[in-house]
PDB file of N, CA and C in Angstrom:
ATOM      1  N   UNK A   1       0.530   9.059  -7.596  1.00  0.00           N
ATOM      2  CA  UNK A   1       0.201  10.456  -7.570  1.00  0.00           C
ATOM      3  C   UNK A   1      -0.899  10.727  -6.551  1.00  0.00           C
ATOM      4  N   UNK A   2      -1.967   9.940  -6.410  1.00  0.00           N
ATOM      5  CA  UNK A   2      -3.043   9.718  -5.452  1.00  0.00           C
ATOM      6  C   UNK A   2      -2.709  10.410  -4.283  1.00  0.00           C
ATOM      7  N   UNK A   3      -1.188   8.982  -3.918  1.00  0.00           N
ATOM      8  CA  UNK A   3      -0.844   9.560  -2.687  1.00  0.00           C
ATOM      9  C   UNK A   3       0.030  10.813  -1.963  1.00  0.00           C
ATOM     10  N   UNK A   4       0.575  11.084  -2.884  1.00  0.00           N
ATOM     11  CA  UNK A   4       1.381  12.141  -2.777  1.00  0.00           C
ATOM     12  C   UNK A   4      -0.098  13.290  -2.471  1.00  0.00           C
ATOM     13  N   UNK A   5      -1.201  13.500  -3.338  1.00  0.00           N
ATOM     14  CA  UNK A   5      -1.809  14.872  -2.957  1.00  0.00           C
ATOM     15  C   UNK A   5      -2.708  13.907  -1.420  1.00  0.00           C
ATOM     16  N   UNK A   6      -2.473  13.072  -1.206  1.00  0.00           N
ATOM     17  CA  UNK A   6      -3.437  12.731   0.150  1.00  0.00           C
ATOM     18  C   UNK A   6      -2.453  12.751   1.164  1.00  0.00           C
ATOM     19  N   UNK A   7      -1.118  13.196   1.237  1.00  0.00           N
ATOM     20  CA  UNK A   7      -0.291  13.395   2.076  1.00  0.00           C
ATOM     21  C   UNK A   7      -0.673  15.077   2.038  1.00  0.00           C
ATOM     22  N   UNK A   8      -0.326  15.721   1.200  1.00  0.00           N
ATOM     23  CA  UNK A   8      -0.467  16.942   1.100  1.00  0.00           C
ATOM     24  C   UNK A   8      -1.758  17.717   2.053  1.00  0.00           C
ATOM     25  N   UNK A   9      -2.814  16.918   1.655  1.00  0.00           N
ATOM     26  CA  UNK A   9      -3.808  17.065   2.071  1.00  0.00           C
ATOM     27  C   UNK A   9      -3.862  17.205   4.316  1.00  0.00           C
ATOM     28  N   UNK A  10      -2.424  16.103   5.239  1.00  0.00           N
ATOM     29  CA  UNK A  10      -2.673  15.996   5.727  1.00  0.00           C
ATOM     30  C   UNK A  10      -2.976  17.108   6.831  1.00  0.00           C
ATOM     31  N   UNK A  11      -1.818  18.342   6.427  1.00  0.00           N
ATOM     32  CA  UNK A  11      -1.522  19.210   7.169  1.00  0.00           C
ATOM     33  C   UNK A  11      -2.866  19.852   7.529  1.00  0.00           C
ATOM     34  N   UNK A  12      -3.766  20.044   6.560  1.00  0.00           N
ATOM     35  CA  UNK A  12      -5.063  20.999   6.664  1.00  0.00           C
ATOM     36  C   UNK A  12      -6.213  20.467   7.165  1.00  0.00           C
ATOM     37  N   UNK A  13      -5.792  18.590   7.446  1.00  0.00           N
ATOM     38  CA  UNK A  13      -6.816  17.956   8.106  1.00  0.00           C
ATOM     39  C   UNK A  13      -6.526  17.757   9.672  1.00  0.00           C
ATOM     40  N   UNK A  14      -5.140  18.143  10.082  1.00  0.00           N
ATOM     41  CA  UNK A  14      -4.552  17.850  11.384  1.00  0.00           C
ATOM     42  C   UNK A  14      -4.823  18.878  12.234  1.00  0.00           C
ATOM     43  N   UNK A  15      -5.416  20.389  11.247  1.00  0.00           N
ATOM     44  CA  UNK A  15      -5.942  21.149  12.492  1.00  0.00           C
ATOM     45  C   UNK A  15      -7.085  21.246  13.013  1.00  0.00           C
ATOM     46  N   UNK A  16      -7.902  20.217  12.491  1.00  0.00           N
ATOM     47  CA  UNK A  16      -9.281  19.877  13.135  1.00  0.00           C
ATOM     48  C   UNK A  16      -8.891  19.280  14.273  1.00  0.00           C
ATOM     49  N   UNK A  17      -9.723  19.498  15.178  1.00  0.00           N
ATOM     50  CA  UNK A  17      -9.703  18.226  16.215  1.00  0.00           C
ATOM     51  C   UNK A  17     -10.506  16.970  15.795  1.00  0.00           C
ATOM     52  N   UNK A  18      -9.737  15.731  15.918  1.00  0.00           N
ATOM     53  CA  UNK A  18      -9.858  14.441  15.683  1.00  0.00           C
ATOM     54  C   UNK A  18     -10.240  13.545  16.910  1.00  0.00           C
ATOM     55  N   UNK A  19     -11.387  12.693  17.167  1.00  0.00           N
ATOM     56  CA  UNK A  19     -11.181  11.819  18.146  1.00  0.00           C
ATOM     57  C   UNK A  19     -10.326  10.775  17.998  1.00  0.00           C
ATOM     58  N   UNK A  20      -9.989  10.130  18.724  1.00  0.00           N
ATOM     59  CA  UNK A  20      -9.573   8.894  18.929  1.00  0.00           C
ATOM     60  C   UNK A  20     -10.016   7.765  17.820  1.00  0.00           C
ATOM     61  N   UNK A  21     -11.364   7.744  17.991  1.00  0.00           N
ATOM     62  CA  UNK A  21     -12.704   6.752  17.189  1.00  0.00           C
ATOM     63  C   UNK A  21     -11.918   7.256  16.010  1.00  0.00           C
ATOM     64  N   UNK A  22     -12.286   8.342  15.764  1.00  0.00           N
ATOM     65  CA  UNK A  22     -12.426   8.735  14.108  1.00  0.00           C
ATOM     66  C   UNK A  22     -10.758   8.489  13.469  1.00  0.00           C
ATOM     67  N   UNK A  23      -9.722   8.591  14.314  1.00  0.00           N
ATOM     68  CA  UNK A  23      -8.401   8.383  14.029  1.00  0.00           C
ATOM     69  C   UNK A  23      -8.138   7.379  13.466  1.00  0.00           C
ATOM     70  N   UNK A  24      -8.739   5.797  14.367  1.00  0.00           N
ATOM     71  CA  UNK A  24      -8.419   4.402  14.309  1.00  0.00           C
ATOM     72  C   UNK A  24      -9.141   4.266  13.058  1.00  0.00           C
ATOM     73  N   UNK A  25     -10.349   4.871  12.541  1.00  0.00           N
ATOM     74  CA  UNK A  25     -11.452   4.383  11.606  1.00  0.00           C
ATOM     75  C   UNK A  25     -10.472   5.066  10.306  1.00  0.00           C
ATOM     76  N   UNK A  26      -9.901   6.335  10.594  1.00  0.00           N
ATOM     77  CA  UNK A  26      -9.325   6.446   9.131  1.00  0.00           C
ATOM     78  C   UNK A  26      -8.239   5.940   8.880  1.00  0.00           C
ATOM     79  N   UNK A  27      -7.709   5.757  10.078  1.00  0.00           N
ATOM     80  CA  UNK A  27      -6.381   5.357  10.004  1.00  0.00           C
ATOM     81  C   UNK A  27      -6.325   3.587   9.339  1.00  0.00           C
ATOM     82  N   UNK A  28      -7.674   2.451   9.694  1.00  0.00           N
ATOM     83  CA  UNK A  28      -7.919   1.247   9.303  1.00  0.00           C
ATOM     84  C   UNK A  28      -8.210   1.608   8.006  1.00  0.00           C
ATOM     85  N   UNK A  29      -9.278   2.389   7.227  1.00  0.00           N
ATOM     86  CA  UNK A  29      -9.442   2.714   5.929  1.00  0.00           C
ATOM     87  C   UNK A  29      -8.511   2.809   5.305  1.00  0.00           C
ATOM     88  N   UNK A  30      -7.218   3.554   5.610  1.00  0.00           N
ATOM     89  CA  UNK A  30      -6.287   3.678   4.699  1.00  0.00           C
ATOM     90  C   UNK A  30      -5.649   2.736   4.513  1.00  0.00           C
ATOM     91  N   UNK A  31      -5.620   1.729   5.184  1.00  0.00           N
ATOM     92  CA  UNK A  31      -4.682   0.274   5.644  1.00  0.00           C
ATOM     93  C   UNK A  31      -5.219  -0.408   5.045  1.00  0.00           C
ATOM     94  N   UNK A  32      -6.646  -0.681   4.644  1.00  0.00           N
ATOM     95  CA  UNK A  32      -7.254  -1.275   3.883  1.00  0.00           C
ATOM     96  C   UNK A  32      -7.382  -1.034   2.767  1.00  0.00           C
ATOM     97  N   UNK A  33      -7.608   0.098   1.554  1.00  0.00           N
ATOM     98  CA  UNK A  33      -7.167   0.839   0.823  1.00  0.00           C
ATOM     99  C   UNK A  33      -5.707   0.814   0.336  1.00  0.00           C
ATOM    100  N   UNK A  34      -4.801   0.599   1.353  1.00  0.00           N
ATOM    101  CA  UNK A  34      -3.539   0.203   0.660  1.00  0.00           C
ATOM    102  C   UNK A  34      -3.336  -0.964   0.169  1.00  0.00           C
ATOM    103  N   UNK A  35      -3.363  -2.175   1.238  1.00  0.00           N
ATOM    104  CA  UNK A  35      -3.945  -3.847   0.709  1.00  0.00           C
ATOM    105  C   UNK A  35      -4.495  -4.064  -0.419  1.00  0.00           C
ATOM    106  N   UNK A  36      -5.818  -3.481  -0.990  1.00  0.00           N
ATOM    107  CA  UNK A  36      -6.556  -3.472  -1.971  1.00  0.00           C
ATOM    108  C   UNK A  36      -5.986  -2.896  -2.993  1.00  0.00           C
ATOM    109  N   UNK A  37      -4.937  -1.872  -3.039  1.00  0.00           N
ATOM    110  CA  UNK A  37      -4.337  -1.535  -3.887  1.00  0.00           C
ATOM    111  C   UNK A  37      -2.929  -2.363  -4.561  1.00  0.00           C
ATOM    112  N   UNK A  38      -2.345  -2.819  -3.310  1.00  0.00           N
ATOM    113  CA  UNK A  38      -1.215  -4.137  -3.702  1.00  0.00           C
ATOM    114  C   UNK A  38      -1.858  -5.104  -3.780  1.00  0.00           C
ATOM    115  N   UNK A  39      -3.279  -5.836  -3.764  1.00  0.00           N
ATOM    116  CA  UNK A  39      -3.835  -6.849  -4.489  1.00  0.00           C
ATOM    117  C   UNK A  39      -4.089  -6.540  -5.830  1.00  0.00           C
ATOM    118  N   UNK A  40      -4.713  -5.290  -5.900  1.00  0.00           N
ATOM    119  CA  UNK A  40      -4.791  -4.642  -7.589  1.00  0.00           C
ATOM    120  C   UNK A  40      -3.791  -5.118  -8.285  1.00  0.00           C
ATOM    121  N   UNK A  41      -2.959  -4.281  -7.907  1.00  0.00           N
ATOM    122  CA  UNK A  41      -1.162  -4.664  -8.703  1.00  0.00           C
ATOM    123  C   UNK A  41      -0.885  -5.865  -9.038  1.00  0.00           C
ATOM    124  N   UNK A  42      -1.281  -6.878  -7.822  1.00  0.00           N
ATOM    125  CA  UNK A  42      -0.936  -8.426  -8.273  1.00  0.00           C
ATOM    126  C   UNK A  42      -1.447  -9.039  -9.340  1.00  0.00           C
ATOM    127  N   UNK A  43      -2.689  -8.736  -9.186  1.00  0.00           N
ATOM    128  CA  UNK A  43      -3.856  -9.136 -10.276  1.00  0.00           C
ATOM    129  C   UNK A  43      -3.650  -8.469 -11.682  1.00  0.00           C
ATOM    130  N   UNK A  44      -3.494  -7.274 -11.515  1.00  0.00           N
ATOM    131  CA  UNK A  44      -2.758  -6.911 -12.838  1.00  0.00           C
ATOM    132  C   UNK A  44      -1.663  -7.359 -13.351  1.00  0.00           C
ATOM    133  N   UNK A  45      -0.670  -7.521 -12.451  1.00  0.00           N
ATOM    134  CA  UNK A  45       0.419  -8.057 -13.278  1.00  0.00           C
ATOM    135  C   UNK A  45       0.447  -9.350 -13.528  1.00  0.00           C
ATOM    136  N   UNK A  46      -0.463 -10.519 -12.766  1.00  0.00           N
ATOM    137  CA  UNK A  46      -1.058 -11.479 -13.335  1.00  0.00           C
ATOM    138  C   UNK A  46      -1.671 -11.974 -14.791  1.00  0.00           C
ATOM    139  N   UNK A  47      -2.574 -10.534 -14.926  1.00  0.00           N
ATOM    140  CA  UNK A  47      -3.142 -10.446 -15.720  1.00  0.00           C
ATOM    141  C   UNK A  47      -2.651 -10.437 -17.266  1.00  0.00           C
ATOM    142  N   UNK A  48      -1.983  -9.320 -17.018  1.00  0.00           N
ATOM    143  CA  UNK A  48      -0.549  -8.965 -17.982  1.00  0.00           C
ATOM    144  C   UNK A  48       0.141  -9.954 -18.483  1.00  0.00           C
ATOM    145  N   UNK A  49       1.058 -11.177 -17.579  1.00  0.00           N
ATOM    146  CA  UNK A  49       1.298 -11.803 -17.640  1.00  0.00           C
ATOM    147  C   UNK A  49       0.864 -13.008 -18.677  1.00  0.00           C
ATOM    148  N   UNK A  50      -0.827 -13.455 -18.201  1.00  0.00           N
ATOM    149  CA  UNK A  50      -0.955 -14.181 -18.898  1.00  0.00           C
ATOM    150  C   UNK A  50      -1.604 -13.972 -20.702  1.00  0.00           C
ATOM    151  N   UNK A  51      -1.520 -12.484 -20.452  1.00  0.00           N
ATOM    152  CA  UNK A  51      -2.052 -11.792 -21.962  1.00  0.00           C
ATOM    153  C   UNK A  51      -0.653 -12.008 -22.428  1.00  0.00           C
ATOM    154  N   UNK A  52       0.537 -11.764 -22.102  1.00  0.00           N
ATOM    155  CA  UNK A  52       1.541 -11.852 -22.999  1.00  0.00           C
ATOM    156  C   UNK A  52       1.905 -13.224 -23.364  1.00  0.00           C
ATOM    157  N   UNK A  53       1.833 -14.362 -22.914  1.00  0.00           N
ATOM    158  CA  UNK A  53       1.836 -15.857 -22.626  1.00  0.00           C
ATOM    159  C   UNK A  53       1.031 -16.230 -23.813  1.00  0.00           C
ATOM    160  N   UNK A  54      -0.258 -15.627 -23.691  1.00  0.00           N
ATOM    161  CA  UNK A  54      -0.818 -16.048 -25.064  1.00  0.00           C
ATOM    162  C   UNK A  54      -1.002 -15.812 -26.327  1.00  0.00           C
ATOM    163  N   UNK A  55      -0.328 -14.460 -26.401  1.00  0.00           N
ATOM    164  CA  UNK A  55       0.078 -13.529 -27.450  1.00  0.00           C
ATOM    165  C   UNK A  55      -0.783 -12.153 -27.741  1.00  0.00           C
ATOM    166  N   UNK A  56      -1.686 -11.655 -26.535  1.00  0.00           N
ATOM    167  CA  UNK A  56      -2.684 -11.006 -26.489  1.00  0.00           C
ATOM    168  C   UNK A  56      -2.087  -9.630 -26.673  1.00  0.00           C
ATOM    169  N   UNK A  57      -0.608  -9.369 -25.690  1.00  0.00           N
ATOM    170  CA  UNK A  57      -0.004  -8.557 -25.211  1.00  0.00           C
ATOM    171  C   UNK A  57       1.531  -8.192 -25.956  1.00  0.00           C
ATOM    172  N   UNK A  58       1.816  -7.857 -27.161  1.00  0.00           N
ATOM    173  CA  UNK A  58       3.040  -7.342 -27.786  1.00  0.00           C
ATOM    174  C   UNK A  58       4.407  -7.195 -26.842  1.00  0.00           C
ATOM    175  N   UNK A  59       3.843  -5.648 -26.284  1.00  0.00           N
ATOM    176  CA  UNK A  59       4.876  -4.642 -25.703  1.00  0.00           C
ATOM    177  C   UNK A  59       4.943  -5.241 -24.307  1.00  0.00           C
ATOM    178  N   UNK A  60       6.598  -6.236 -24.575  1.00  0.00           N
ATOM    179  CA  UNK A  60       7.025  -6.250 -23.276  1.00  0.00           C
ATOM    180  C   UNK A  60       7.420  -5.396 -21.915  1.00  0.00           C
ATOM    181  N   UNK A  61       7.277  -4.494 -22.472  1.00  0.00           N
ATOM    182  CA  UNK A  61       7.590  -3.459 -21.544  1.00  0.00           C
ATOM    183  C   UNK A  61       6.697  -3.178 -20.551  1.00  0.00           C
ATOM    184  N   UNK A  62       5.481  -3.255 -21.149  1.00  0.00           N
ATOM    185  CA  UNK A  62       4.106  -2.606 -20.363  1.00  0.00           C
ATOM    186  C   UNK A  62       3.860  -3.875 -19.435  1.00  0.00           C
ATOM    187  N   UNK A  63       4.050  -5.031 -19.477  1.00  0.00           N
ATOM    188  CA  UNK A  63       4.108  -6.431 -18.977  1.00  0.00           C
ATOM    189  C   UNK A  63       5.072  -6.388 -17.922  1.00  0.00           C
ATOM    190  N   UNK A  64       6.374  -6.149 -17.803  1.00  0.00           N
ATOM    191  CA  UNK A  64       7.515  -5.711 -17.205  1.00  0.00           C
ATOM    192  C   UNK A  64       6.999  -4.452 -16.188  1.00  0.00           C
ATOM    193  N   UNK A  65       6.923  -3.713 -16.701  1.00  0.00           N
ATOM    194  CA  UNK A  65       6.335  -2.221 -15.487  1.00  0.00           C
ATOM    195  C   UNK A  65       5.333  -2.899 -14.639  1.00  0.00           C
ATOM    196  N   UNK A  66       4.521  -3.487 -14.960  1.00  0.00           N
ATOM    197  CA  UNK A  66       3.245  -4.144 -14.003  1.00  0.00           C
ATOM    198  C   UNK A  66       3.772  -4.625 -13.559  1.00  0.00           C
ATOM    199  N   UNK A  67       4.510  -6.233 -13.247  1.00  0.00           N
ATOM    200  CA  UNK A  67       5.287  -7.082 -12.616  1.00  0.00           C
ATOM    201  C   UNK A  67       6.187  -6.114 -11.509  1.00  0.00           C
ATOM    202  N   UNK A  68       7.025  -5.028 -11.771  1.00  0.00           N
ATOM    203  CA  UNK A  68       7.352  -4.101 -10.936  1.00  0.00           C
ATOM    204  C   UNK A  68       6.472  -3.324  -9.925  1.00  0.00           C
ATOM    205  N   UNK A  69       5.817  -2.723 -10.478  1.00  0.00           N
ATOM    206  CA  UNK A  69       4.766  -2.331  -9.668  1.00  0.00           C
ATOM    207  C   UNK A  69       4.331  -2.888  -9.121  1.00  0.00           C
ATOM    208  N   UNK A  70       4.255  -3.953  -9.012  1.00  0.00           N
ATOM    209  CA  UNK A  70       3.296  -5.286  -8.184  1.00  0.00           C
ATOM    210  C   UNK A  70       4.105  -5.656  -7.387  1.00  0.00           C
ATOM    211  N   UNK A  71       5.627  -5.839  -7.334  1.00  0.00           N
ATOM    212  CA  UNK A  71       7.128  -6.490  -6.890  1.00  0.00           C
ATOM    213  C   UNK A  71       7.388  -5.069  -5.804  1.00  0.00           C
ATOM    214  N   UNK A  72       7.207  -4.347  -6.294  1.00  0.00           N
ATOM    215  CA  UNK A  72       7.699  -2.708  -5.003  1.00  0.00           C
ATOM    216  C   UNK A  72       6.220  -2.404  -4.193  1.00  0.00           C
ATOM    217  N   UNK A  73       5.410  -2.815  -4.593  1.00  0.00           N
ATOM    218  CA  UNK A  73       4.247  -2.361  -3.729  1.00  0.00           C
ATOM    219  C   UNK A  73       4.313  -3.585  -2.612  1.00  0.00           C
ATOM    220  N   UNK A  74       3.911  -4.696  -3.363  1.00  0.00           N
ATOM    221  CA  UNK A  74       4.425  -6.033  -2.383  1.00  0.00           C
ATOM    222  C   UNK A  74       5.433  -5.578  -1.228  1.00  0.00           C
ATOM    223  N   UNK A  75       6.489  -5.136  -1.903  1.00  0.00           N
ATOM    224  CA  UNK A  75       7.984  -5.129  -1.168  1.00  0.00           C
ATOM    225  C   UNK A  75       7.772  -4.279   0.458  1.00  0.00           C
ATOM    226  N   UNK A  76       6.867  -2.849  -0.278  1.00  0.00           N
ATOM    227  CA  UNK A  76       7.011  -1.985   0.764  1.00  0.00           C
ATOM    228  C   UNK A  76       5.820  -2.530   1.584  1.00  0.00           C
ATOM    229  N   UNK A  77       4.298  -3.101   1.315  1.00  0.00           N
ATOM    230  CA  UNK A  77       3.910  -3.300   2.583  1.00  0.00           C
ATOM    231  C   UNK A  77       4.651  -4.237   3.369  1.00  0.00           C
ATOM    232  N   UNK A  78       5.310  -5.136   3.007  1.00  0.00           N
ATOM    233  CA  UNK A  78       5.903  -6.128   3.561  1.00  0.00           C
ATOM    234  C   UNK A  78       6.867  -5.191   5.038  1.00  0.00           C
ATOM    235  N   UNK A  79       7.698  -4.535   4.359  1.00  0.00           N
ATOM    236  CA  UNK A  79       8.338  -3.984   5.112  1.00  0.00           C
ATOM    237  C   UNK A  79       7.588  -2.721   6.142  1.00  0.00           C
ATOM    238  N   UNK A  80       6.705  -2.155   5.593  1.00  0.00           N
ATOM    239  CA  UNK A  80       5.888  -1.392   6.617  1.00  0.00           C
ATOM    240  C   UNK A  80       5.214  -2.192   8.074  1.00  0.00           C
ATOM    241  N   UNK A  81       4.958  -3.636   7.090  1.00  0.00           N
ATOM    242  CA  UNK A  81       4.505  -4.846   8.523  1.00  0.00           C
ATOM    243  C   UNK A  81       5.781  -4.906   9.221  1.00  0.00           C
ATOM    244  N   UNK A  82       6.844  -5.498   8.746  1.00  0.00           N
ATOM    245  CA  UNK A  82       7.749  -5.308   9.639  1.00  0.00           C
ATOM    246  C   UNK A  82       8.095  -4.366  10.499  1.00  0.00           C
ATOM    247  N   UNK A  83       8.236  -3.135  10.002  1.00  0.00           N
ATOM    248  CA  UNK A  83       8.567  -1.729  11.478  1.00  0.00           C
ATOM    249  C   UNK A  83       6.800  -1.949  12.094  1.00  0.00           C
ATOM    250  N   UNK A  84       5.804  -2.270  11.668  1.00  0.00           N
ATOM    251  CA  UNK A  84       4.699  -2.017  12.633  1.00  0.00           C
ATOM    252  C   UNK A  84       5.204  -2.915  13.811  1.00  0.00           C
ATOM    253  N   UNK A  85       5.585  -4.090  13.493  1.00  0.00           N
ATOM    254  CA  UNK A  85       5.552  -5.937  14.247  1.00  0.00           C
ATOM    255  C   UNK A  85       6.747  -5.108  15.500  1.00  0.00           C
ATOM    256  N   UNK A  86       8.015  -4.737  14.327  1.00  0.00           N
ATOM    257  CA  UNK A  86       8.600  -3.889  15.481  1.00  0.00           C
ATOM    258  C   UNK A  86       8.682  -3.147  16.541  1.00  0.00           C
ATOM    259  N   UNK A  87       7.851  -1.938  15.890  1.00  0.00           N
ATOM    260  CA  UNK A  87       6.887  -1.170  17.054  1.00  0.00           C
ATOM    261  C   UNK A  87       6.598  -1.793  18.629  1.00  0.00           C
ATOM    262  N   UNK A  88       5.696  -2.279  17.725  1.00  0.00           N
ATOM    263  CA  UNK A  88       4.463  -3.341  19.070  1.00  0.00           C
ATOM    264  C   UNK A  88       5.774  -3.839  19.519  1.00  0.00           C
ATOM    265  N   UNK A  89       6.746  -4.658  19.344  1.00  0.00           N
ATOM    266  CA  UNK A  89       7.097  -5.387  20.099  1.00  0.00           C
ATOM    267  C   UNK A  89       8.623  -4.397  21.162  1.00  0.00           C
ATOM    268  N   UNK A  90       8.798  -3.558  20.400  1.00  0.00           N
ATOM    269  CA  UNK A  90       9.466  -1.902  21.638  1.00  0.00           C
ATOM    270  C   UNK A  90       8.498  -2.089  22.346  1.00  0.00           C
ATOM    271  N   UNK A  91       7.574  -1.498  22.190  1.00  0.00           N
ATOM    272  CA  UNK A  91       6.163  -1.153  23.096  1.00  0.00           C
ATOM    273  C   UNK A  91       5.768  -1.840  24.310  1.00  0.00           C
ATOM    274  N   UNK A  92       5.581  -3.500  23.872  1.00  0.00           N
ATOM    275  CA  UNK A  92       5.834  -4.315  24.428  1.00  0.00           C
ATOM    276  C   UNK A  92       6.876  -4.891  25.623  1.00  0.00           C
ATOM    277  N   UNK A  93       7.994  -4.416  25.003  1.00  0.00           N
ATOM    278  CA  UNK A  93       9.272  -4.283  26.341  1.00  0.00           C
ATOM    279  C   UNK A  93       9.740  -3.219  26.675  1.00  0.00           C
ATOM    280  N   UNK A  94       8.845  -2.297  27.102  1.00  0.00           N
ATOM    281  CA  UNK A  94       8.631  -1.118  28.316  1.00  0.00           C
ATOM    282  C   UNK A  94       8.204  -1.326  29.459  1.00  0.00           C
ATOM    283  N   UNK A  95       8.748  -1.436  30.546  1.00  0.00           N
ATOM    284  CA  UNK A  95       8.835  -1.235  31.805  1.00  0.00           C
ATOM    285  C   UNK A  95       7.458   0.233  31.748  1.00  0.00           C
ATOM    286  N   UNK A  96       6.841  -0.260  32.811  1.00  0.00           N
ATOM    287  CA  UNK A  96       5.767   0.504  33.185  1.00  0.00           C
ATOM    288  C   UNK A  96       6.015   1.257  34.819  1.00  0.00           C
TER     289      UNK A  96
END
């Protein structure tokens, strides 16, 4: 939900003028901020994991949703690295 209103948010921040500097700096924050958030997930569903293992944790379900959440967040940075790696490497074989 976070992200959905920080998308929302972008339109009303795009009519400022932005430098360059300040672009790369938010643009790394958010990149970092996302990482930290699919490490969250891992660790939670780690966590989860080993609460249900020892009998801490009942409701398989809530154990199951974490493991997901952790499995699709994983999934998509993975694949966001990939179209970046992509990118660069179009970019890369342009004739100048």
């Amino acid at each position: 939900m976070n992200t959905i209103s920080a998308l929302q948010q972008l339109p009303a921040q795009a009519k400022s003028q932005v430098t360059s500097g300040e672009a790369t700096a938010d643009f790394g924050q958010m990149l970092q901020d996302a990482i930290k958030q699919v490490n969250n997930n891992q660790v939670a569903s780690e966590q989860m994991t080993n609460k249900l293992v020892t009998g801490e944790v009942q409701d398989v379900h809530e154990v199951m949703l974490a493991a997901q959440k952790a499995s699709l967040s994983l999934n998509l940075t993975v694949e966001v690295r990939n179209k970046v790696i992509e990118s660069y490497q179009e970019i890369m074989r342009m004739q100048m």
